[in-house]
Protein backbone atom coordinates (compact mmCIF):
# COMPACT_ATOMS: atom_id res chain seq x y z
CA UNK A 1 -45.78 -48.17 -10.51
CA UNK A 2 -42.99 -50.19 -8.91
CA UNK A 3 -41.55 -53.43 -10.44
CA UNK A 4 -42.49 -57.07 -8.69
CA UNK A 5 -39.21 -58.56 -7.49
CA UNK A 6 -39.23 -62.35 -8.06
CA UNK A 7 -36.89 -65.18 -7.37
CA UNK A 8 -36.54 -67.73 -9.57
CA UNK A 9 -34.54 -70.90 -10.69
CA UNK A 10 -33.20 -70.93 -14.32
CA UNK A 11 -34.65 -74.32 -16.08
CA UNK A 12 -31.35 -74.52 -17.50
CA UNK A 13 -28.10 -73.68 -15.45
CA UNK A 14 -30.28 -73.93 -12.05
CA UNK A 15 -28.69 -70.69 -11.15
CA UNK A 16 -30.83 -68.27 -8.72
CA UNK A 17 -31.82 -65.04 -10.08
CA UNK A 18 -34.04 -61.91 -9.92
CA UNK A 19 -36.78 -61.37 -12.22
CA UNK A 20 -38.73 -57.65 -12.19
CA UNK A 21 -42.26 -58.55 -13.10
CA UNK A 22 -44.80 -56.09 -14.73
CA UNK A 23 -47.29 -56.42 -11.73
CA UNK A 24 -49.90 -54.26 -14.29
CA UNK A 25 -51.02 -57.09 -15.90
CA UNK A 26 -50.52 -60.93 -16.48
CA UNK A 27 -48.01 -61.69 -19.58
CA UNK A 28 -46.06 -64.45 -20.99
CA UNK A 29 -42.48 -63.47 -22.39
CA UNK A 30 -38.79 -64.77 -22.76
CA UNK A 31 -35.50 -63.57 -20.88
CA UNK A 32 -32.60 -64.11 -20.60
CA UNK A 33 -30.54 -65.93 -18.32
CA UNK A 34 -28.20 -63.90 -16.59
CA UNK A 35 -25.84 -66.54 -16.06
CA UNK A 36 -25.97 -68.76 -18.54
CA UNK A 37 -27.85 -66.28 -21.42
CA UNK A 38 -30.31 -69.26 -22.40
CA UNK A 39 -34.02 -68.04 -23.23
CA UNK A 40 -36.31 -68.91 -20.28
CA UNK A 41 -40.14 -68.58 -20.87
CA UNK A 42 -41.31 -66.54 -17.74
CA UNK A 43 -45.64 -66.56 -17.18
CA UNK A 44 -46.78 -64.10 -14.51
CA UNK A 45 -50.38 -64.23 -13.35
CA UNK A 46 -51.53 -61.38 -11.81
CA UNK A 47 -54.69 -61.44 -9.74
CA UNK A 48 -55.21 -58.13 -7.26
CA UNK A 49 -52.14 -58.28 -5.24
CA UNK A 50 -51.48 -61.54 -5.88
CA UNK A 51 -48.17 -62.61 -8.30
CA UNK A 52 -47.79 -65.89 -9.39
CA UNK A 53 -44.81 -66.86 -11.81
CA UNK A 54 -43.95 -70.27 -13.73
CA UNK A 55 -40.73 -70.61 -15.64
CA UNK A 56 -39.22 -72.99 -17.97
CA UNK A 57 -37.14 -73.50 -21.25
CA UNK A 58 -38.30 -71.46 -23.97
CA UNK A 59 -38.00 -74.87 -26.39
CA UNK A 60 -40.91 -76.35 -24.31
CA UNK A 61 -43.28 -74.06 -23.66
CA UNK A 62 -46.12 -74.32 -21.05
């Protein structure tokens, strides 16, 4: 099983960065920052082949 490469936006620093996403199954989780090391809530939805992530500050939740 390969890892789901996924650009994203950092709610915080705006930064672009890479997220690998667990295309197994949907999840909701926190990470990192890799700039700025503030917890972002990451939600991945997975349905077949189809990936869809939402991000934001851990502090406010989805």
């Amino acid at each position: 099983m390969s890892l789901h490469e996924e650009q994203i936006t950092c709610p915080y620093c705006w930064e672009l960065i890479t997220l690998f996403i667990d295309p197994s199954e949907s999840q909701t989780y926190t990470e990192d920052c890799f700039v700025c090391c503030r917890p972002i809530l990451v939600s991945s939805e997975v349905n077949g082949e189809h990936i869809a992530v939402q991000v934001t500050q851990e502090d406010l939740g989805f």
